[in-house]
C-alpha atoms as a PDB file:
ATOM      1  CA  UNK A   1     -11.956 -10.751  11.907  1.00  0.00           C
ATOM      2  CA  UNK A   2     -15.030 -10.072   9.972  1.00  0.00           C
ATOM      3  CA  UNK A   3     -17.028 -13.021  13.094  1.00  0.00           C
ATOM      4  CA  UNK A   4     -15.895 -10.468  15.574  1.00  0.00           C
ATOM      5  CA  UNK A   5     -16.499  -7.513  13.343  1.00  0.00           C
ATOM      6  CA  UNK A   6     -19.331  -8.020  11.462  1.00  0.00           C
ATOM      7  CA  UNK A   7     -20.188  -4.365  10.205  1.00  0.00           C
ATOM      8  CA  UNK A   8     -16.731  -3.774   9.354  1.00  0.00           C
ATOM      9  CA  UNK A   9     -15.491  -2.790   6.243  1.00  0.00           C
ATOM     10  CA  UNK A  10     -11.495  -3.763   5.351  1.00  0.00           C
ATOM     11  CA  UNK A  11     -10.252  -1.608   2.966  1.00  0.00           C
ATOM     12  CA  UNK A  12      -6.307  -2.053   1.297  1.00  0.00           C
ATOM     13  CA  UNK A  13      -4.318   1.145   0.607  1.00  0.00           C
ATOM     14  CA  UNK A  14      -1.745   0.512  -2.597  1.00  0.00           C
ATOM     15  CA  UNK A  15       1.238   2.559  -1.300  1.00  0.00           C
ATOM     16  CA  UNK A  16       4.711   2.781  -1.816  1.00  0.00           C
ATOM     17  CA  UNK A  17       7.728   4.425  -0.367  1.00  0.00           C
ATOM     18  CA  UNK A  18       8.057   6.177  -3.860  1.00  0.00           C
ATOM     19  CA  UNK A  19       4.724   6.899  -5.514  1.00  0.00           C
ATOM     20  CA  UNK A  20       2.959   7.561  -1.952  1.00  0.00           C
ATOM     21  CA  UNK A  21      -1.223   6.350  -1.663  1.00  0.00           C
ATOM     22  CA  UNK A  22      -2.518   5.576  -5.544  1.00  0.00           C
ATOM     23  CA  UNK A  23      -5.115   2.705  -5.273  1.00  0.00           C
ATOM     24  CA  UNK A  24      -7.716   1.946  -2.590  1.00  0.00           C
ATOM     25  CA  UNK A  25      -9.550  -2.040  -2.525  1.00  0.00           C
ATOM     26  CA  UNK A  26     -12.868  -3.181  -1.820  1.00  0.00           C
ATOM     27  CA  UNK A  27     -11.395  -6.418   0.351  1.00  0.00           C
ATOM     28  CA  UNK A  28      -8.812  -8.109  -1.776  1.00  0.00           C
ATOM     29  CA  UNK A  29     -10.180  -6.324  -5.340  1.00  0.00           C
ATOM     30  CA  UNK A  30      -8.557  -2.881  -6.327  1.00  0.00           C
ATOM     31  CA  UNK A  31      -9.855  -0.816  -8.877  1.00  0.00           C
ATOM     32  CA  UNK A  32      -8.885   1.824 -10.827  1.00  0.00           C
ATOM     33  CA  UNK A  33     -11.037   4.751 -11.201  1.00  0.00           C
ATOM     34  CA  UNK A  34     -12.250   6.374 -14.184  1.00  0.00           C
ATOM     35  CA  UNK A  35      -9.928   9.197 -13.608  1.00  0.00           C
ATOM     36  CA  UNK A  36      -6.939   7.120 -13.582  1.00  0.00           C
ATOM     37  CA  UNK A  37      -7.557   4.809 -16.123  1.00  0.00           C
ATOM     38  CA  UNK A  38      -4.749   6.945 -18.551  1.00  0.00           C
ATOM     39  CA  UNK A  39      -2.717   7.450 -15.664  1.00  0.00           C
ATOM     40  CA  UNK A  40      -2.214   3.002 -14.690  1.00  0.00           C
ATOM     41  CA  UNK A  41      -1.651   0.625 -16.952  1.00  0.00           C
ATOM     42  CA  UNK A  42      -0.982  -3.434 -17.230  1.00  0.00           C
ATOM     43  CA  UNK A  43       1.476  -4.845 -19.188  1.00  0.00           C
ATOM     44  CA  UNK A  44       2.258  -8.608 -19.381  1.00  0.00           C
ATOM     45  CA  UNK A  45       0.408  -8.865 -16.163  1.00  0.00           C
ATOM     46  CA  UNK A  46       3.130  -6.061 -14.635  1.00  0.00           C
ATOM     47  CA  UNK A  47       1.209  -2.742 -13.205  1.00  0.00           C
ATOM     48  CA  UNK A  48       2.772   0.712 -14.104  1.00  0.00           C
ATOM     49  CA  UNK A  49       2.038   3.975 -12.228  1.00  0.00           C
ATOM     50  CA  UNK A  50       2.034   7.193 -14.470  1.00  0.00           C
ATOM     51  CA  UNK A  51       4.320   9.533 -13.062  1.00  0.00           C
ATOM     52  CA  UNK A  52       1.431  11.547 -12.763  1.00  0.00           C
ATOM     53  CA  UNK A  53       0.341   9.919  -9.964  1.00  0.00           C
ATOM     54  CA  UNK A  54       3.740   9.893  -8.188  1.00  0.00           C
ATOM     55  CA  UNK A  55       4.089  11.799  -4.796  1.00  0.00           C
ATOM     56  CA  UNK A  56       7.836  12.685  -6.124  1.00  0.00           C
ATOM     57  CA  UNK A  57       8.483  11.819  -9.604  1.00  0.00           C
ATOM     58  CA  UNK A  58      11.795  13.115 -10.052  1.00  0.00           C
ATOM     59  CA  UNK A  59      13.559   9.498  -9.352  1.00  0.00           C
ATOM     60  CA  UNK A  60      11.746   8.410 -12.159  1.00  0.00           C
ATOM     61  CA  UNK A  61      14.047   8.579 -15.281  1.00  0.00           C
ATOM     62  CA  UNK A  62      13.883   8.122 -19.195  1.00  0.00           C
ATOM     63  CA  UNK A  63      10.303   6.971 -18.994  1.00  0.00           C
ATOM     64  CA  UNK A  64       7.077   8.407 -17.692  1.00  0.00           C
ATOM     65  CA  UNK A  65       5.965   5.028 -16.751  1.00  0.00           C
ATOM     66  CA  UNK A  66       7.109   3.011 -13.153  1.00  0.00           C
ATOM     67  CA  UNK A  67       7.097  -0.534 -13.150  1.00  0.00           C
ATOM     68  CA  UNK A  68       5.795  -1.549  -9.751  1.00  0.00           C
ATOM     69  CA  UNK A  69       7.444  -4.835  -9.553  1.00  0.00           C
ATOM     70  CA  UNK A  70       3.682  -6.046  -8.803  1.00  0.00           C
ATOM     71  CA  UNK A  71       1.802  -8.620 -10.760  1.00  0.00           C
ATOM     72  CA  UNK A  72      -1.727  -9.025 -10.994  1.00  0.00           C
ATOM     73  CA  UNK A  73      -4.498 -10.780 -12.615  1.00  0.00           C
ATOM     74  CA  UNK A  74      -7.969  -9.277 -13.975  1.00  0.00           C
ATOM     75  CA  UNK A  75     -10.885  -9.891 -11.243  1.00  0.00           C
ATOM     76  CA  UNK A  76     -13.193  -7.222 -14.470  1.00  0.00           C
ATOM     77  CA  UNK A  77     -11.213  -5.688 -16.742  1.00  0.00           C
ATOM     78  CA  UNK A  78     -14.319  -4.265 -17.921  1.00  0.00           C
ATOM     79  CA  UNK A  79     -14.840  -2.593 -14.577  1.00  0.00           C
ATOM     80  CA  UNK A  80     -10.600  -2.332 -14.017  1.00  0.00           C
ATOM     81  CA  UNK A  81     -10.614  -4.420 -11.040  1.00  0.00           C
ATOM     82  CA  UNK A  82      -7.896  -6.419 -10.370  1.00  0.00           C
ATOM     83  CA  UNK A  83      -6.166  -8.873  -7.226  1.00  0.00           C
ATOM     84  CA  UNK A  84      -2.823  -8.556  -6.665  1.00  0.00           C
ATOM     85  CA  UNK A  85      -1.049 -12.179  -7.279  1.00  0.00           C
ATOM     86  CA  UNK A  86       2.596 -11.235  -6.534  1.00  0.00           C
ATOM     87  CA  UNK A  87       5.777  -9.914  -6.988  1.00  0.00           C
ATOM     88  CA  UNK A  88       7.812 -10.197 -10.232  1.00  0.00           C
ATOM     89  CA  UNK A  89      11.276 -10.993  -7.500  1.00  0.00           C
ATOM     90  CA  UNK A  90       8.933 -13.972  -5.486  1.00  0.00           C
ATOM     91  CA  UNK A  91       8.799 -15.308  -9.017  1.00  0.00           C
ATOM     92  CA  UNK A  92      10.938 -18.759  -9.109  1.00  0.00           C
ATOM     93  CA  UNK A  93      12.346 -19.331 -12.506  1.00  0.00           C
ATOM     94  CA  UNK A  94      13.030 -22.940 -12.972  1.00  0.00           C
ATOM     95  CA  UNK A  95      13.714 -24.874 -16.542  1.00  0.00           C
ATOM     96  CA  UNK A  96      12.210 -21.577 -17.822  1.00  0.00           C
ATOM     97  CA  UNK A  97       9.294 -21.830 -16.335  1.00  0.00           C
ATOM     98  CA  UNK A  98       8.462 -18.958 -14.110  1.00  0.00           C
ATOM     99  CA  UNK A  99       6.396 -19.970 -10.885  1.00  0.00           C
ATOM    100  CA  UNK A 100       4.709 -18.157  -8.191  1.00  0.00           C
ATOM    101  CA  UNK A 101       5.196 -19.196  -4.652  1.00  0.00           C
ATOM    102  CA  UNK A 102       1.835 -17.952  -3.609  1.00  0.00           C
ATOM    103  CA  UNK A 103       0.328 -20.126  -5.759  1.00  0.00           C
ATOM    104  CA  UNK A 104       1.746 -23.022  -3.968  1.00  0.00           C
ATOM    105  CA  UNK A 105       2.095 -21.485  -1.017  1.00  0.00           C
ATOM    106  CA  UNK A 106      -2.050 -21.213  -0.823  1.00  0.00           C
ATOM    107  CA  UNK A 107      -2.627 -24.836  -2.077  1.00  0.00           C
ATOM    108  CA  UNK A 108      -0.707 -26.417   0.325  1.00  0.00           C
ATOM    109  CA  UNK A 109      -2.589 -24.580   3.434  1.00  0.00           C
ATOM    110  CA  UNK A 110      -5.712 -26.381   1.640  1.00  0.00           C
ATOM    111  CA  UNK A 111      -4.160 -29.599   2.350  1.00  0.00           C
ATOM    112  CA  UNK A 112      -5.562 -31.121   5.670  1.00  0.00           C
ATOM    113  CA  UNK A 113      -2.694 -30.920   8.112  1.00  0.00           C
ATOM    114  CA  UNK A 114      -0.806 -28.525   6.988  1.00  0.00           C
ATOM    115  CA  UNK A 115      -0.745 -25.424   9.204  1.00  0.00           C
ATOM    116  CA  UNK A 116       1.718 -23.231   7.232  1.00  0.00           C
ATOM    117  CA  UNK A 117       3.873 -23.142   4.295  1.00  0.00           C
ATOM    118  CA  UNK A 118       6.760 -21.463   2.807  1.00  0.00           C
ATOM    119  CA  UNK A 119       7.783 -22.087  -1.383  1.00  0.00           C
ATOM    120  CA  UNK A 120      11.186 -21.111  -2.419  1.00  0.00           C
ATOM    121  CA  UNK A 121      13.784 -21.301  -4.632  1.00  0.00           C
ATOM    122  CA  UNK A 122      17.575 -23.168  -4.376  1.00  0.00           C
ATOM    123  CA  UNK A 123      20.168 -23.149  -7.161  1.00  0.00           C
ATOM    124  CA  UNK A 124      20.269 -25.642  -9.158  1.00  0.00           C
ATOM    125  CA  UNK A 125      23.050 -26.632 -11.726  1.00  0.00           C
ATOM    126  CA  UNK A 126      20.304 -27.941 -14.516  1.00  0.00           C
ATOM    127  CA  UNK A 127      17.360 -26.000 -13.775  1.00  0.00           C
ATOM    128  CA  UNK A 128      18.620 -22.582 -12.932  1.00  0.00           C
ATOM    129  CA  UNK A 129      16.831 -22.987  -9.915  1.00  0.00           C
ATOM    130  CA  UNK A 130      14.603 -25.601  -7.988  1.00  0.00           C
ATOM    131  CA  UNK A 131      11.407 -25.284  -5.938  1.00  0.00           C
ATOM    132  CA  UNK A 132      11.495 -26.490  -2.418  1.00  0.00           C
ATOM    133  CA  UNK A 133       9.004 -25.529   0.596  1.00  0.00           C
ATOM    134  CA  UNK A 134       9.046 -25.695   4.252  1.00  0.00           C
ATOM    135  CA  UNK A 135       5.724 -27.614   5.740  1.00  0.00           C
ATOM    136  CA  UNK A 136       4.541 -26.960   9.362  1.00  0.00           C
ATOM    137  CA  UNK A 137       2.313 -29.708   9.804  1.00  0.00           C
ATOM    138  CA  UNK A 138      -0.088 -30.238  12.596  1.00  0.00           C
ATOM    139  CA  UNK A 139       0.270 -32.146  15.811  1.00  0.00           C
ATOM    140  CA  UNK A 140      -1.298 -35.139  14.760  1.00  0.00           C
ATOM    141  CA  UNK A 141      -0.406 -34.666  10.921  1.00  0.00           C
ATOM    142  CA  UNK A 142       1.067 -38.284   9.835  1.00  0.00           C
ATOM    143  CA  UNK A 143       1.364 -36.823   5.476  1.00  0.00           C
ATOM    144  CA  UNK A 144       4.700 -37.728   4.393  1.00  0.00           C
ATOM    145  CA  UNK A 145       6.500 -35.761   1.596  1.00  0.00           C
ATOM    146  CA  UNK A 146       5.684 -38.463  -0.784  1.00  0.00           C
ATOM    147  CA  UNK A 147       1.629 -38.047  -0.147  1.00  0.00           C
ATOM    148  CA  UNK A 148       2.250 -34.046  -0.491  1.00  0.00           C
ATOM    149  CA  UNK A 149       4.095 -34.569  -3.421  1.00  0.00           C
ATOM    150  CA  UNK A 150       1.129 -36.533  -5.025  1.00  0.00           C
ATOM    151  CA  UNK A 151      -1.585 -34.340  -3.964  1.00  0.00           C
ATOM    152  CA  UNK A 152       0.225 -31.170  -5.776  1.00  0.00           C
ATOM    153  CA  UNK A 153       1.234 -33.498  -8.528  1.00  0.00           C
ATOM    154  CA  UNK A 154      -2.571 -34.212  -9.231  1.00  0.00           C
ATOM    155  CA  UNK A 155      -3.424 -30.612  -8.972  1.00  0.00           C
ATOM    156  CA  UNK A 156      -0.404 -28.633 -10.046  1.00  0.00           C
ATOM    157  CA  UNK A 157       1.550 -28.621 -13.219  1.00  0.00           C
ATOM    158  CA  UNK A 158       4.751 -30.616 -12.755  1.00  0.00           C
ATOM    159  CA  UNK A 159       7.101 -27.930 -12.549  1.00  0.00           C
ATOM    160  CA  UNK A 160       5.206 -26.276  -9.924  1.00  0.00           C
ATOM    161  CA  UNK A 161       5.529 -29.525  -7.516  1.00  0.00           C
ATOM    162  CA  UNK A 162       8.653 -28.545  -5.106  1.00  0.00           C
ATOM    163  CA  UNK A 163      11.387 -30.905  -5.841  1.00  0.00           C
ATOM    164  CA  UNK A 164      12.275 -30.908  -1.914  1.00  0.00           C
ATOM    165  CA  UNK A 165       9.769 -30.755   1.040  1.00  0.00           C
ATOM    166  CA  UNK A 166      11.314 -30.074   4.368  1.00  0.00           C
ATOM    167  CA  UNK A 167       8.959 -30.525   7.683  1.00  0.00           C
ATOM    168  CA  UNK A 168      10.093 -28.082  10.079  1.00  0.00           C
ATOM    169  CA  UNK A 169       8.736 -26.805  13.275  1.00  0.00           C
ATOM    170  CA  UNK A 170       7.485 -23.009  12.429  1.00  0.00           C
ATOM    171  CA  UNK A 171       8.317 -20.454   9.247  1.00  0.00           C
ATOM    172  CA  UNK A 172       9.758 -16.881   9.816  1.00  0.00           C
ATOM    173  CA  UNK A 173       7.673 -14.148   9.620  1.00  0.00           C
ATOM    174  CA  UNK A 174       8.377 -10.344   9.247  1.00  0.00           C
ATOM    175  CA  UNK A 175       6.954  -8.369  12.045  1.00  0.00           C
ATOM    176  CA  UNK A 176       3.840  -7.834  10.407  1.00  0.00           C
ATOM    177  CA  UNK A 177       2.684 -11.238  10.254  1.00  0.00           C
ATOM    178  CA  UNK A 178       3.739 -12.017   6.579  1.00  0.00           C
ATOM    179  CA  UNK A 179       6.128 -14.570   5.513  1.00  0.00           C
ATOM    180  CA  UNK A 180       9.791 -13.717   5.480  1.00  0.00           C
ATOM    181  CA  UNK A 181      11.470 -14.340   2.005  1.00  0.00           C
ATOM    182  CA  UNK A 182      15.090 -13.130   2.926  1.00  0.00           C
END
C-alpha cells in the first residue's frame, strides 16, 4: 500500500467492544499519552485499561483495572510506545513453556518458499500441548519438513520448533484478511 500511496499516513485505532476507542498508532507503534499514562498500565507484558477510560465501565467488577487479554513489548518505554505482540489465548503452552504463534508464524514467511503459515497448538499427553503449523509453500517450493525443521531449529529455541509440519494447499482466513484460529 504505502508504493501506491505514498503520502499516506496508516494510523491503528485500539478499540474494543467494551472499553470503546483508547489508543491511536503511528504505523505499528502505539503510544500512550501523557494524559493517560495513570489511566494504562503493563503488567508482566499484559496491558490494563483504567476504567476511566472505559466507554461503559459498569461490567467491570471488583477491580478498577481491565486486563485486555493483549500482550505487548516496549518499542520506548521512556516515550510509552509499545507494538502489540499478541494475545495471552494465541499463547501455546507446551512443557511449560509458553510460545507465541506469531513469532513463528512471521519467521517462517521469511523462509524462501513459503507463502503462508499458520502455528498452533494439539493436545498432547506429555507436553500439555504440542506446536504444529500448516505451510503453504510455493509452486516451485521443493523444502521438505525436515529442511524447515532445521532452519527454525538454528534460529528458534527448541521448544518453539513445531513438532508437526503439515503442507497444505491454502490457510483459513476470517473475513478481514487475518488468520483464522478457531
Amino acid at each position: 500500500m504505502r508504493e501506491i500511496f505514498i503520502k499516506a499516513k496508516i494510523t491503528n485505532i485500539y478499540a474494543s467492544t467494551e472499553l470503546g476507542s483508547v489508543l491511536a498508532s503511528n504505523d505499528d507503534v502505539f503510544y500512550i499519552n501523557e494524559e493517560n499514562r495513570k489511566l494504562v498500565k503493563v503488567e508482566s507484558q499484559s496491558l490494563f485499561i483504567h476504567r476511566t477510560l472505559a466507554a461503559s465501565f459498569d461490567w467491570i467488577e471488583n477491580d478498577d483495572w481491565y486486563d485486555t487479554g493483549d500482550l505487548i513489548e516496549w518499542v520506548d518505554f521512556e516515550k510509552q510506545s509499545f507494538r502489540f505482540v499478541s494475545r495471552k489465548s494465541e499463547m501455546i503452552n507446551t512443557g511449560g513453556y509458553k510460545v507465541n504463534p506469531g513469532e513463528i508464524e512471521d519467521f517462517l514467511l521469511k523462509i524462501g518458499g513459503i507463502t503462508s503459515a499458520y502455528v498452533y497448538s494439539k493436545s498432547n499427553a506429555v507436553l500439555g500441548n504440542i506446536v504444529v503449523a500448516d505451510i503453504v509453500k510455493s509452486e516451485n517450493c521443493t523444502l521438505s519438513e525436515i529442511e524447515i525443521k532445521k532452519v527454525l531449529s538454528d534460529n528458534l529455541q527448541s521448544f518453539k520448533v513445531p513438532r508437526i509440519i503439515k503442507f497444505v494447499d491454502s490457510i483459513k482466513l476470517t473475513r478481514t484478511g487475518k488468520l483464522s484460529r478457531n
